[in-house]
Every structure is written in C-alpha cells, then in structure tokens.
Protein backbone atom coordinates (compact mmCIF):
# COMPACT_ATOMS: atom_id res chain seq x y z
CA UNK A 1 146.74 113.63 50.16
CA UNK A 2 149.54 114.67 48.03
CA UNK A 3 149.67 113.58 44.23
CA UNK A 4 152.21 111.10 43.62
CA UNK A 5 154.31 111.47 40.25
CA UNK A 6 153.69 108.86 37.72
CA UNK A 7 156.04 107.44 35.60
CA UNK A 8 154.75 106.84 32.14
CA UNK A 9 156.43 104.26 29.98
CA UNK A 10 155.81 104.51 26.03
CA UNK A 11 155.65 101.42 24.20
CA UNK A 12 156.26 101.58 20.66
CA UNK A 13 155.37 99.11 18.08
CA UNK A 14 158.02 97.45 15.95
CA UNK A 15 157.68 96.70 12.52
CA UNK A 16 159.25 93.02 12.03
CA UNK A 17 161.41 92.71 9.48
CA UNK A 18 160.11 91.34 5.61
CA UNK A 19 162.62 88.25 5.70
CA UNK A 20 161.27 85.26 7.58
CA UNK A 21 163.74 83.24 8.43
CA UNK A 22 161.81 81.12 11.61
CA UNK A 23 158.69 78.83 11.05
CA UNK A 24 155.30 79.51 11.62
CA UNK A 25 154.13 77.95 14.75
CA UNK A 26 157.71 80.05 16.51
CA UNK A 27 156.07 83.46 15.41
CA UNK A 28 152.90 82.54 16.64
CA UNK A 29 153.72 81.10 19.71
CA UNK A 30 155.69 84.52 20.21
CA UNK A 31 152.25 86.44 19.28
CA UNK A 32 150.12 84.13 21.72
CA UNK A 33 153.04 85.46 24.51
CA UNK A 34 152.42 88.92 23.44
CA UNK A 35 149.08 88.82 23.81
CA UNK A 36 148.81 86.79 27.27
CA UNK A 37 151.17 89.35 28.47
CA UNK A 38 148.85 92.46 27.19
CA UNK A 39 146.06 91.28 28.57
CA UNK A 40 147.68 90.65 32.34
CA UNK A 41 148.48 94.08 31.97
CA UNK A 42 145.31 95.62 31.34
CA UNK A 43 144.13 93.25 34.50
CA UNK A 44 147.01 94.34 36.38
CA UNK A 45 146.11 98.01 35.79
CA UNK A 46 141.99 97.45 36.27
CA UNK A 47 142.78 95.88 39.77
CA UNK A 48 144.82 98.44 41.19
CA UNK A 49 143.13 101.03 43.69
CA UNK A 50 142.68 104.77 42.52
CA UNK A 51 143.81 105.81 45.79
CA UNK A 52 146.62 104.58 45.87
CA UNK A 53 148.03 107.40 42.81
CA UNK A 54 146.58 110.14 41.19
CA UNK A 55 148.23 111.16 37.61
CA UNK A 56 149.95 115.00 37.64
CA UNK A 57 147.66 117.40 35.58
CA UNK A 58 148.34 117.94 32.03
CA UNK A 59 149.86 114.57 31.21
CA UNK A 60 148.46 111.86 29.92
CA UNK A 61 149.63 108.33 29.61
CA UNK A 62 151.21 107.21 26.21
CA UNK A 63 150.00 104.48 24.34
CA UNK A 64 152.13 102.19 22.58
CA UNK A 65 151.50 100.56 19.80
CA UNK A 66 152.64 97.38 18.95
CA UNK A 67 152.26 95.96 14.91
CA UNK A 68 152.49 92.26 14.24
CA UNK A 69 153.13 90.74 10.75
CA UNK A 70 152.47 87.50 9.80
CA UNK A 71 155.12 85.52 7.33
CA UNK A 72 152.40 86.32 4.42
CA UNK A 73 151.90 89.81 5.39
CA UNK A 74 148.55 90.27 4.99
CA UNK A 75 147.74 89.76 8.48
CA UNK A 76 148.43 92.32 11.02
CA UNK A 77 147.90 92.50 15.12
CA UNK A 78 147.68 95.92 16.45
CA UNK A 79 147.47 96.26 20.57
CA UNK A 80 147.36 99.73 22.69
CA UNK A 81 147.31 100.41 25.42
CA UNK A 82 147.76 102.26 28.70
CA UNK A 83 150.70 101.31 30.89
CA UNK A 84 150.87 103.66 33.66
CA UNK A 85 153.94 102.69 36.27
CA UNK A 86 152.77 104.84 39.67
CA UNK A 87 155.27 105.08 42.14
CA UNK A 88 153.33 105.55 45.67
CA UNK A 89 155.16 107.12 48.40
CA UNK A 90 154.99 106.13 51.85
CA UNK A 91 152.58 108.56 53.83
CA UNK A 92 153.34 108.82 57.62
CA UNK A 93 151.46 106.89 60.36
CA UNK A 94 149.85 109.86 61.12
CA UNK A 95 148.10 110.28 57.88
CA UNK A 96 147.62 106.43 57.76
CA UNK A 97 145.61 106.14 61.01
CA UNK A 98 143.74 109.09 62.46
CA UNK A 99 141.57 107.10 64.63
CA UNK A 100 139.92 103.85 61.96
CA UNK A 101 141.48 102.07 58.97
CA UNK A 102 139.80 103.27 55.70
CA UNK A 103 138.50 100.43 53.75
CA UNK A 104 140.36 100.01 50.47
CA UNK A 105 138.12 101.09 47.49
CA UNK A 106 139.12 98.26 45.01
CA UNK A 107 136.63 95.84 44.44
CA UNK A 108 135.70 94.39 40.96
CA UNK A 109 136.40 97.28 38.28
CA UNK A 110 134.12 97.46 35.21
CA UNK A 111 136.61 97.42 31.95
CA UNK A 112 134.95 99.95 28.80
CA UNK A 113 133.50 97.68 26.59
CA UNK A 114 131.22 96.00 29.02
CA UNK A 115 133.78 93.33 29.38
CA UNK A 116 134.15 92.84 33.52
CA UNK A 117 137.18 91.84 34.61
CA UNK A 118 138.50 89.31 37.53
CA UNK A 119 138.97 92.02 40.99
CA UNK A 120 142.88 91.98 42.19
CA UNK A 121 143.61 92.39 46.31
CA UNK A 122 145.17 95.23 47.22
CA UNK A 123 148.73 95.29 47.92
CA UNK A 124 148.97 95.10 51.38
CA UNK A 125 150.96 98.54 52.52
CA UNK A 126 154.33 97.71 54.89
CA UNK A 127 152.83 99.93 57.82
CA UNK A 128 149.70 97.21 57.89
CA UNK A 129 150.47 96.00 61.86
CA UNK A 130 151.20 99.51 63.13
CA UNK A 131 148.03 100.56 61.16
CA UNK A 132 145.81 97.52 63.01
CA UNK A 133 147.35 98.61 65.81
CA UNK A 134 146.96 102.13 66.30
CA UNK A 135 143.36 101.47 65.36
CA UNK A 136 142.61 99.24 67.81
CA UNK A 137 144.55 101.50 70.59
CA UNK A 138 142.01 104.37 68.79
CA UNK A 139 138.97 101.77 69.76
CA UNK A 140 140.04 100.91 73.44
CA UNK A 141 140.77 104.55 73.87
CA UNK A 142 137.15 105.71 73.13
CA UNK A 143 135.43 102.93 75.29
CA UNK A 144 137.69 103.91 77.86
CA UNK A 145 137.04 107.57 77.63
CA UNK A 146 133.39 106.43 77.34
CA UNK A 147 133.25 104.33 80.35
CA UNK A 148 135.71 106.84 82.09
CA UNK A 149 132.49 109.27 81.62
CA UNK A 150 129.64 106.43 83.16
CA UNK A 151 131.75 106.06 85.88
CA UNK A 152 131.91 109.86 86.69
CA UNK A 153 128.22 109.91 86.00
CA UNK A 154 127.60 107.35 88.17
CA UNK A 155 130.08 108.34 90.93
CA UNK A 156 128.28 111.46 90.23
CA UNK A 157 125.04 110.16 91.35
CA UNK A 158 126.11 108.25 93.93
CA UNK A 159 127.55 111.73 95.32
CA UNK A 160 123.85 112.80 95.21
CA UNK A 161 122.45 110.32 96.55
CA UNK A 162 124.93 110.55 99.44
CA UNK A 163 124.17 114.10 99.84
CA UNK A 164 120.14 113.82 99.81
CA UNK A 165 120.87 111.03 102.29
CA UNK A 166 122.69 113.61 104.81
CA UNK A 167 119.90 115.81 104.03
CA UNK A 168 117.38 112.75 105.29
CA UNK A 169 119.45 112.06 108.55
CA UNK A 170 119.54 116.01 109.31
CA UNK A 171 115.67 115.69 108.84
CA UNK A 172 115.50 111.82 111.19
CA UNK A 173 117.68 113.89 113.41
CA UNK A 174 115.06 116.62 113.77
CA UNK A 175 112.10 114.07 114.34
CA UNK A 176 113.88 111.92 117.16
CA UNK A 177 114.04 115.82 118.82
CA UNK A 178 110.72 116.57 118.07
CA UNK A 179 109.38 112.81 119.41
CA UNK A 180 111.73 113.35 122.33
CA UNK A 181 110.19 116.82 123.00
CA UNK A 182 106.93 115.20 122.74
CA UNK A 183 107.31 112.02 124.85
CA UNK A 184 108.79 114.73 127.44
CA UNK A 185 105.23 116.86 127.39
CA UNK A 186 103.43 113.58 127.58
CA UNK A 187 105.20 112.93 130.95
CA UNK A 188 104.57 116.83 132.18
CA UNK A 189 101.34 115.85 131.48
CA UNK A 190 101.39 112.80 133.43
CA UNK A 191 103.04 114.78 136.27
CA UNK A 192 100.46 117.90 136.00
CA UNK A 193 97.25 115.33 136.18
CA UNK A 194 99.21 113.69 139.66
CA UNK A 195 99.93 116.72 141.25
CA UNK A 196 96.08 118.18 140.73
CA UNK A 197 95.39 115.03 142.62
CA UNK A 198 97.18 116.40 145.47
CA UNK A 199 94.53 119.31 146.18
CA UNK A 200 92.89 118.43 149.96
CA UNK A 201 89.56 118.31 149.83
CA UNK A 202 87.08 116.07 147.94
CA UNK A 203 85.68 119.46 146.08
CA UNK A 204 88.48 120.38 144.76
CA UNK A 205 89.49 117.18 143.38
CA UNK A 206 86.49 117.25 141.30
CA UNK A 207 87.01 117.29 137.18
CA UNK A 208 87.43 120.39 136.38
CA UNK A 209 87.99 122.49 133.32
CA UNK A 210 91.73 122.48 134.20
CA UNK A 211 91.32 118.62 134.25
CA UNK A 212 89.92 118.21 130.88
CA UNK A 213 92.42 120.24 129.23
CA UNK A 214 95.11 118.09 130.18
CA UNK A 215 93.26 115.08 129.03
CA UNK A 216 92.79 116.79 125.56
CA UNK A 217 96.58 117.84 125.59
CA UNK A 218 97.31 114.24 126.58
CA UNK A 219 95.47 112.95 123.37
CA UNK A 220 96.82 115.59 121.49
CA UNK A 221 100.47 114.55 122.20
CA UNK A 222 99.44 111.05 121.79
CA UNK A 223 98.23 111.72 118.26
CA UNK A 224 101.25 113.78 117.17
CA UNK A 225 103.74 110.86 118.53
CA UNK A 226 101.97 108.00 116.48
CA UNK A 227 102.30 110.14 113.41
CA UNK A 228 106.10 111.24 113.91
CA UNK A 229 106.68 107.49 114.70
CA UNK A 230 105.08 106.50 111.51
CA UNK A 231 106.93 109.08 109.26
CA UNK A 232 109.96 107.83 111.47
CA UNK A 233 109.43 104.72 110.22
CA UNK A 234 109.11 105.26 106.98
CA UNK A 235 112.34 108.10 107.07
CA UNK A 236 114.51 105.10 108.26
CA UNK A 237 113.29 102.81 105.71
CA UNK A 238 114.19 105.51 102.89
CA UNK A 239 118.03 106.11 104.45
CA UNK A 240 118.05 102.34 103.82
CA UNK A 241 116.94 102.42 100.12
CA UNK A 242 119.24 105.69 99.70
CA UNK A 243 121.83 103.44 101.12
CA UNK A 244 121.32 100.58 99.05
CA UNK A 245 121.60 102.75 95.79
CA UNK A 246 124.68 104.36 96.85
CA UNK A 247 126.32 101.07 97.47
CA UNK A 248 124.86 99.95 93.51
CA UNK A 249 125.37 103.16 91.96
CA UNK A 250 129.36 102.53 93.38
CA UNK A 251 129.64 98.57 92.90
CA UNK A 252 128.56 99.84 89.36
CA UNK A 253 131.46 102.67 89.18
CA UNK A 254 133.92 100.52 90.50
CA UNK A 255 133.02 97.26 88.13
CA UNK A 256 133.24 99.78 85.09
CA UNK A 257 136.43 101.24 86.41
CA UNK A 258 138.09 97.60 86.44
CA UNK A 259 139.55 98.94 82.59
CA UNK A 260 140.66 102.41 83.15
CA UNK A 261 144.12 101.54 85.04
CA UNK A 262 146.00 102.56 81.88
CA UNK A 263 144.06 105.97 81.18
CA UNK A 264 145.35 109.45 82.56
CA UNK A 265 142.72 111.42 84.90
CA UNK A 266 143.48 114.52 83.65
CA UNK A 267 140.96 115.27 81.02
CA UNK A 268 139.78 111.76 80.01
CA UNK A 269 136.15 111.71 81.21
CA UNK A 270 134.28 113.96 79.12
CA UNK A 271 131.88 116.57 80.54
CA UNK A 272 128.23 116.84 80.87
CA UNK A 273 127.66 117.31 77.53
CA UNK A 274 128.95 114.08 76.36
CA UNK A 275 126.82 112.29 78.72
CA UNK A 276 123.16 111.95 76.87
CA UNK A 277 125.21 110.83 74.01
CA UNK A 278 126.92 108.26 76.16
CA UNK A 279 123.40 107.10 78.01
CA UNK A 280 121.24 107.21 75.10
CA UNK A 281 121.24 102.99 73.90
CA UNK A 282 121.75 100.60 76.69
CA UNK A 283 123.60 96.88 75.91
CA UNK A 284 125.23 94.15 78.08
CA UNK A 285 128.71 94.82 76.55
CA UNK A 286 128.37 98.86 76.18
CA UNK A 287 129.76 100.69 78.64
CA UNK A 288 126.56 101.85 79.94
CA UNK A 289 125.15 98.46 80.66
CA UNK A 290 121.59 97.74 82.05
CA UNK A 291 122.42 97.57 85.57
CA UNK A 292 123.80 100.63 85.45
CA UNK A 293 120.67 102.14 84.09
CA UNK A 294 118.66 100.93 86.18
CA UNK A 295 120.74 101.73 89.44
CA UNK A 296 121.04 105.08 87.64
CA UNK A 297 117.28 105.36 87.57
CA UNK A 298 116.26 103.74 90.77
CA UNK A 299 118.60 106.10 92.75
CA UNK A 300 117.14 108.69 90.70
CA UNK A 301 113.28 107.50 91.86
CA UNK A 302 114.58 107.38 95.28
CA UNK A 303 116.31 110.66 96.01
CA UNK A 304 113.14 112.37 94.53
CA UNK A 305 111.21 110.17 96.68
CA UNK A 306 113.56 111.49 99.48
CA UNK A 307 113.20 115.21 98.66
CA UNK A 308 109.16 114.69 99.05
CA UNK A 309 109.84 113.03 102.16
CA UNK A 310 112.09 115.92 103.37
CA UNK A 311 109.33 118.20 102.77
CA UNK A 312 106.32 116.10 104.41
CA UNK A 313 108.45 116.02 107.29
CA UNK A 314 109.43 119.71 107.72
CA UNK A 315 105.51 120.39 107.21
CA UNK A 316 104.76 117.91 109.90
CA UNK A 317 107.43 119.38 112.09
CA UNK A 318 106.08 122.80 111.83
CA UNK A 319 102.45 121.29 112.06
CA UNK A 320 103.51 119.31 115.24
CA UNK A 321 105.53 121.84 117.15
CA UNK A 322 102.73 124.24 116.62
CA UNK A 323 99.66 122.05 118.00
CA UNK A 324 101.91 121.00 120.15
CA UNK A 325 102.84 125.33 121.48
CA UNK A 326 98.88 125.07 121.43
CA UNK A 327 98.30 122.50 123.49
CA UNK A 328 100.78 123.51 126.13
CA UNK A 329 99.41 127.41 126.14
CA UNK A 330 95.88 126.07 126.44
CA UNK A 331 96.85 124.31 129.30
CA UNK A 332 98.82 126.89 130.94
CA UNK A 333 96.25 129.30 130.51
CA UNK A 334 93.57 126.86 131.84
CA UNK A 335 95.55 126.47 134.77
CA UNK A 336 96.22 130.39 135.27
CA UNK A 337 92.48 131.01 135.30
CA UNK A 338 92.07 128.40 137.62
CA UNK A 339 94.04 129.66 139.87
CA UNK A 340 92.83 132.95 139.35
CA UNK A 341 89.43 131.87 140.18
CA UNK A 342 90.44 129.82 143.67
CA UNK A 343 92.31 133.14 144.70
CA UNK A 344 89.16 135.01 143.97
CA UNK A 345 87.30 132.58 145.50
CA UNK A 346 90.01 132.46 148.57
CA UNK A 347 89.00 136.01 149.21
CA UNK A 348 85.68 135.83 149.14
CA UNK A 349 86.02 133.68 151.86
CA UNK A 350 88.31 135.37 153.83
CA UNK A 351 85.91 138.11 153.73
CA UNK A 352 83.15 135.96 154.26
CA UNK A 353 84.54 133.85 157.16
CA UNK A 354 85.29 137.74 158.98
CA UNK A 355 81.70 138.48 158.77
CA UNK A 356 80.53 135.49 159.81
CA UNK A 357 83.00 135.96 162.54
CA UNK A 358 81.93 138.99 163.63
CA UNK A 359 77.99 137.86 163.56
CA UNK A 360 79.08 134.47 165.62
CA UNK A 361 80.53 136.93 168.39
CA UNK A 362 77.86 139.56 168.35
CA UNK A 363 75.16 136.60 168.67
CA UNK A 364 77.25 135.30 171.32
CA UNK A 365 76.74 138.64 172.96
CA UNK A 366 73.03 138.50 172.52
CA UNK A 367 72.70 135.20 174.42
CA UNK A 368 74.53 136.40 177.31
CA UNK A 369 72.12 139.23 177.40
CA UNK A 370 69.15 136.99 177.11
CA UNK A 371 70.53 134.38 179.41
CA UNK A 372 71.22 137.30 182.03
CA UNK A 373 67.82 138.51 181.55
CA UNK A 374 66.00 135.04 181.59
CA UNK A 375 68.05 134.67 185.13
CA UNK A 376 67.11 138.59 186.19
CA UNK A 377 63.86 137.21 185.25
CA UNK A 378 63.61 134.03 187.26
CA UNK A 379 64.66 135.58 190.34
CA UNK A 380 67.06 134.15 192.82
CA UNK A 381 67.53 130.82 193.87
CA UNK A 382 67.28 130.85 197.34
CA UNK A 383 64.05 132.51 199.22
CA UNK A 384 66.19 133.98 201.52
CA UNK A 385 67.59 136.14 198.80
CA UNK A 386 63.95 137.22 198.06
CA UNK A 387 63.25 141.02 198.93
CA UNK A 388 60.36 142.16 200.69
CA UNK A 389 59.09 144.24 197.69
CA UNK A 390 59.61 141.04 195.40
CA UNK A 391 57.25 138.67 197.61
CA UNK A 392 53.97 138.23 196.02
CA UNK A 393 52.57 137.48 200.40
CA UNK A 394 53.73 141.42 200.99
CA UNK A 395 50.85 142.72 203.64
CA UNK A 396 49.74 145.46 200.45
CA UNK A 397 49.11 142.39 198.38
CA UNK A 398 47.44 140.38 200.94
CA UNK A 399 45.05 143.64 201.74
CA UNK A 400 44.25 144.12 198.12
CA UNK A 401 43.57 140.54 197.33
CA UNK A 402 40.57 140.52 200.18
CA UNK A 403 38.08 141.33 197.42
CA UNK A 404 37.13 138.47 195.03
CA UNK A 405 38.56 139.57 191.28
CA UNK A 406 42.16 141.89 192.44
CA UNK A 407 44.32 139.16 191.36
CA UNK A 408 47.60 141.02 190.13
CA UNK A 409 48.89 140.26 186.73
CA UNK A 410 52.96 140.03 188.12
CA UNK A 411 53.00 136.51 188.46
CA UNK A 412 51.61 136.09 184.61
CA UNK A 413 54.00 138.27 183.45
CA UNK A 414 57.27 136.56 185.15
CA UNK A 415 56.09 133.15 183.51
CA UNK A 416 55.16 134.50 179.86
CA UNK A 417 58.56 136.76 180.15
CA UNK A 418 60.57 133.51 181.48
CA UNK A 419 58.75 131.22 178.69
CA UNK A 420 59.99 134.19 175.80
CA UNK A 421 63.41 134.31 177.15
CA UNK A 422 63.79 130.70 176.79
CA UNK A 423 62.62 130.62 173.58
CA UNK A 424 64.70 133.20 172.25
CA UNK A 425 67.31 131.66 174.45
CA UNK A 426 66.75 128.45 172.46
CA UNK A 427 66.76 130.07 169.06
CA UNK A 428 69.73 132.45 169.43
CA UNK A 429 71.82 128.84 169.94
CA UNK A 430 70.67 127.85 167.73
CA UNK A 431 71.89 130.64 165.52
CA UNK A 432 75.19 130.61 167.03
CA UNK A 433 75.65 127.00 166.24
CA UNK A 434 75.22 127.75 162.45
CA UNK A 435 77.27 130.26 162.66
CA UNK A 436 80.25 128.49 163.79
CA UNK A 437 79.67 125.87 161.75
CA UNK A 438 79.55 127.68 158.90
CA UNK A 439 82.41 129.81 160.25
CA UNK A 440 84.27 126.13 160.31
CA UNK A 441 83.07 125.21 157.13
CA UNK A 442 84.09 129.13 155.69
CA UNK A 443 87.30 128.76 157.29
CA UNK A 444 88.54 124.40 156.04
CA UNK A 445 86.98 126.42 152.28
CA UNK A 446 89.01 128.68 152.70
CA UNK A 447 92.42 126.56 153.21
CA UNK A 448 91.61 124.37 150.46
CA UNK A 449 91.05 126.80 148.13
CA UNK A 450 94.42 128.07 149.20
CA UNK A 451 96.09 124.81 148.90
CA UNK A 452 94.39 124.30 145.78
CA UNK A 453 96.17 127.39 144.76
CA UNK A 454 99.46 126.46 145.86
CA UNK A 455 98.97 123.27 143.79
CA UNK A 456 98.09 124.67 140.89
CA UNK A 457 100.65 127.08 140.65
CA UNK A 458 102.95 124.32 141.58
CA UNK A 459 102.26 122.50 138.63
CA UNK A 460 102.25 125.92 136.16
CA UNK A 461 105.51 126.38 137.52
CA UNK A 462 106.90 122.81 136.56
CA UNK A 463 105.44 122.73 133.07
CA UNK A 464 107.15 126.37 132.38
CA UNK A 465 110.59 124.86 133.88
CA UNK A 466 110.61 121.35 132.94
CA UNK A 467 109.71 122.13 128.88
CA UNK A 468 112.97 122.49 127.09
CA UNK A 469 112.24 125.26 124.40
CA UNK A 470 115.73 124.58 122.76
CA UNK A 471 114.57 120.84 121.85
CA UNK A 472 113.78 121.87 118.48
CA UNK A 473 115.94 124.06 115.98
CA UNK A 474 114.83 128.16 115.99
CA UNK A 475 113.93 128.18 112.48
CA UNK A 476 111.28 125.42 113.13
CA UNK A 477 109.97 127.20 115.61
CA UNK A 478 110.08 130.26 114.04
CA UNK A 479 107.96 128.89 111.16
CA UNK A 480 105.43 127.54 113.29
CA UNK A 481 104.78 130.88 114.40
C-alpha cells in the first residue's frame, strides 16, 4: 500500500489580551468550549484506523499550543496536542478485494496515560457494495470450482466403475461360453453312452472300462457346470451392484452440478492434486457431502470386489477348460484302446474261426473215411452180393471146422472191427459238432467284435467333430496348457 501524504495543521496558542472587557462566566464558558472541543479531537484521532494513513518519513506532526488567561491572570490553561488531517486516497477495487474483505483493525484504542477511551466505527469506504460484492462472487467462485472438482472426481469414478463393469461382462461373456461348451460335452456324453448301447451282442454291452470313463467325464462336467453357474450367479449379482454405483456415483455428479451453469469448463475443475484437499472433511452443506462419500467409497469396495472376481473367474476358466481337455482326452483315449483291443481281438478270431475251419473239414473227412470203412466192414446188404471167398459156409471152411476146436477168428474180428468203427464213428461227430459250433460261435464273435468296432469308432468320431474347439477364446486355452 502506498503512503498517503498527511496534511499537518499547526495550532498556535494565543495570548489574550491584558484588558478584560467581558464578564467572567463569558470567558469561561468560552474555555469550557475549548476544552470540549480538544478533547473530541483527541477521541476523534484515537478512533481512527492506522490503516487507513501512514505519516511520510521525517515529519512529524506539530503541536499547538494554546494559553488561556483568566481576568486575574494568575491562572493559566495550556492544551497540546496532535492534530493530524490525513487525506486517504481511493485505492482501486483491485487492491480493495483480492478474494475476502479485510477486517478493519480499529477497535477500542488505549490513550498514554492509562486513560481508555470510547472506540469510534470506521468510516465506511464509498466502494463498500462493490467490495461485499466481489467478495461474495470470490466465495461462490471457490465452492463452485470446489464442487466443479467432486463432480469430476465423481464422474471420474463413475467412469471406473463403468469400465471395471465392461471388464465383468467381457468376463460373464466368457463363462456363458465356457457353460455352453460344457452343457455341449455333457450332451456328447449323453450321445457317446447311447451309441455304446448300440453294440449287438449281450457281451459287448457289458460295463466296460470305456463305460466308466464316460460316467466319470459325465460327473466331471456336472461338477464344473454347478460351479460356473454359481460364480455366474454371483458375476451377475456384482454387474448389478457395479450398476447401482454408477447410477449413485452420477445422481451424485449431476445433483452437485445443479450450481455450475454459470462457470466456464475450461480450466475450472482443479486437477488431481486438489482433490485430497477437497475430500479430506465431509458435511451436509460442503460440497463433498456424505452421500457422496459414501457412494465414492462403496463404488470403490465394489470395483475391487469386481477385480477379485475377474481373477477367480479367469482361474476357474483356465481350471475348467483344462479338466474339462482332460476329461475329453481320457475318454477319447479310453475309447481308442478299446477299439484297439476289439480289432485285436477281431483278428484273433478271424484267425481262429480259419483254423477251426479247417479242423471242422478235415474231421469231416475223417468220418467219411470211418463211415466208408465201418460199411467196407459190414459187408453188403444183400446176400446175393456176398462173394464166394467172403462166405463163412465156403467148402475149405466147412472141411476145417470137422475137428472140434478150428473155429476161425474172422467172424470175431468183423464184429470187434464194426463195434470200433462205430465208436469212433460216434466220437468223430461228436467232434465235428463242436467244431461247428464253435466255428458258429467263432464266427457271430467275430461280427460283434467288428460291430463293436464300428461303434466305437462311430462315437470317437462324433466327439472329435461335434466339440467346438473355438468355444472358448485362444488365450484361455492357451493358458490351460
């Protein structure tokens, strides 16, 4: 502030004159006057502000004296004092109101002399209204500015929350895929377990191996599915907290943004340094009121609750889709060495039922050559067919028969030859009826086993063609490597 000039005005006292020519009570009355007025001025002088002038250096203020005789003239009334007359000049509105009104500094002076005098009110400058009102203009400005910056912070947030909440959907998104891929190997699983049913005979619809590996891949799936539909549950209940916040976190933007019509954009929200200052003290008529701390702070809860959730669900994607790649390989495989093990089977039988074959014919051979002989044996039918040398009444046997004890041992041997023959006869049917049974039996093995086959790779076929490996992103799978 510049120093203002002071005018000083001397007072000098007068001697009165030595000739009274008035009464008494006039010259005192005129004294009483002089001093009333002397003592209004030193008042007048104690109340005024000492900001209001400031004396140039090197001069002082002149005292005047002022000497009072009495008509006797032995009593005299001396009175000095100060009488400063400061001029102020008008400062500028810009030096009157930065951004507050100073308070004026006058307030009950102490006089020298312990003597305390009455306070006088300031005198009231001529630029009071603009002053009032620039400060007040100052005061909306900064609680504009101020809730100009919790409504960026808030918008902020609610921009966060908005983007975890994509995030959350991209993940949801993922999980309906990976439930959909799963509900989709539950039915190839179905399928498989049907078609197995389809093998023809009674032994090879038997449980096998192949059978209880699609039972296990069945619970398997079952148990992955309740879990995704769990965490599904619980995803869609977090996009509709997330939700919920965004729509507070923005009710609470826009109701603070109901007084910044008047304020620029450019450059009136401050950055993120002014914004602990700005959020550190909470009250119903700041701008940062309690609901909007404690939408600021439940949106902050629930986004990190979100970012947990994003990453229990990746891990349970990557821990699904590879029991689930498991589950399906295991299968597969089960079902490749199954059919690895009919074909091996198939050609043992093949193999078999040729030998068996081969025996059935060559036995067949046998009994023709027994039954021949058992008939070669037996002789002819018919007498008449008999030949001479074959009759056991020939005239050589009769001749040697005429001694007791030459009884020839031919017709013996015809009956115990006969009696083998049929026995062997017997037995050698017997034979060949086991082996064409068995040669049967070989032969129905042998086309279920290759039906069983057919089935089998039947159903390996459909579970490689009907699983979609493109139901779940690359990058999933790749981790689950």
């Amino acid at each position: 502030m510049r120093p203002v000039h002071s005018i000083v005005m001397q007072v000098q006292s007068v001697p009165l004159g030595s000739v009274t020519i008035g009464p008494q009570s006039w010259r005192e009355g005129t004294v009483r006057s002089i001093r009333r007025a002397e003592r209004l001025v030193r008042q007048t002088r104690a109340g005024r502000p000492a900001a209001c002038s400031q004396p140039r250096s090197g001069s002082s203020s002149a005292a005047a004296g002022v000497s009072l005789k009495r008509s006797d003239g032995t009593a005299e009334v001396t009175a000095r004092d100060k009488i400063t007359a400061e001029a102020c000049r008008p400062r500028s509105r810009d030096c009157v109101c930065n951004k507050k009104i100073s308070r004026p500094q006058s307030a009950g002076a102490m006089f020298p002399g312990g003597s305390q005098r009455t306070p006088v009110a300031p005198f009231p400058p001529s630029s009071l209204r603009e002053q009032c009102a620039g400060a007040s203009v100052a005061v909306v400005a900064d609680y504009m500015r101020r809730v100009r910056e919790v409504e960026v912070q808030l918008r902020r947030q609610a921009g966060r929350v908005t983007e975890e909440g994509v995030k959350l959907e991209r993940e949801r998104g993922h999980l309906e895929r990976m439930l959909r891929s799963l509900r989709t190997n539950l039915t190839i699983n179905q399928k498989s377990s049907e078609g197995r049913t389809r093998r023809p005979s009674t032994t090879e619809t038997e449980r096998d191996g192949a059978d209880y590996l699609l039972l296990w891949e069945r619970r398997e799936l079952a148990e992955l599915k309740q879990d995704l539909e769990g965490t599904l549950k619980t995803t869609l209940s977090q996009l509709q907290a997330l939700g919920e916040s965004s729509r507070q976190l923005l009710n609470c933007a826009s109701e603070r943004a109901r007084v910044l019509e008047l304020l620029p954009l450019s450059g009136s929200a401050g950055g993120h340094g002014s914004a602990p200052q700005t959020f550190i003290k909470t009250d119903p008529i700041s701008p940062f009121t309690p609901e909007c701390k404690k939408a600021f702070e439940s949106s902050s809860l629930r986004v990190n609750q979100s970012q947990l959730l994003r990453e229990t669900i990746r891990r349970m994607l990557t821990r699904a889709i590879s029991r689930q790649k498991a589950a399906h390989r295991a299968v597969n495989d089960g079902l490749v060495k199954k059919i690895a093990e009919t074909v091996t089977l198939q050609q043992n039988l093949a193999l078999t039922s040729a030998a068996t074959r081969q025996a059935m014919f060559r036995k067949q051979r046998e009994i023709n050559c027994i039954r021949h002989s058992h008939d070669r044996a037996q002789g002819p039918e018919y007498s008449g067919d008999l030949l001479s040398r074959e009759k056991l009444n020939r005239p050589l046997v009769k001749v040697y028969q005429r001694h007791p004890g030459t009884q020839l041992p031919e017709a013996a041997q015809l009956i115990q030859s006969g009696a083998v023959l049929r026995r062997c006869l017997k037995s050698s049917e017997g034979e060949l009826g086991k082996l064409q049974r068995t040669c049967l039996q070989l032969l129905d093995d042998l086309q279920g086993k290759r039906a069983a086959a057919q089935v089998d790779a039947a159903v390996v076929r459909m579970r490689r063609q009907q699983v979609d490996k493109r139901a779940m992103p690359a990058f999933l799978q790749q981790g689950a490597l």
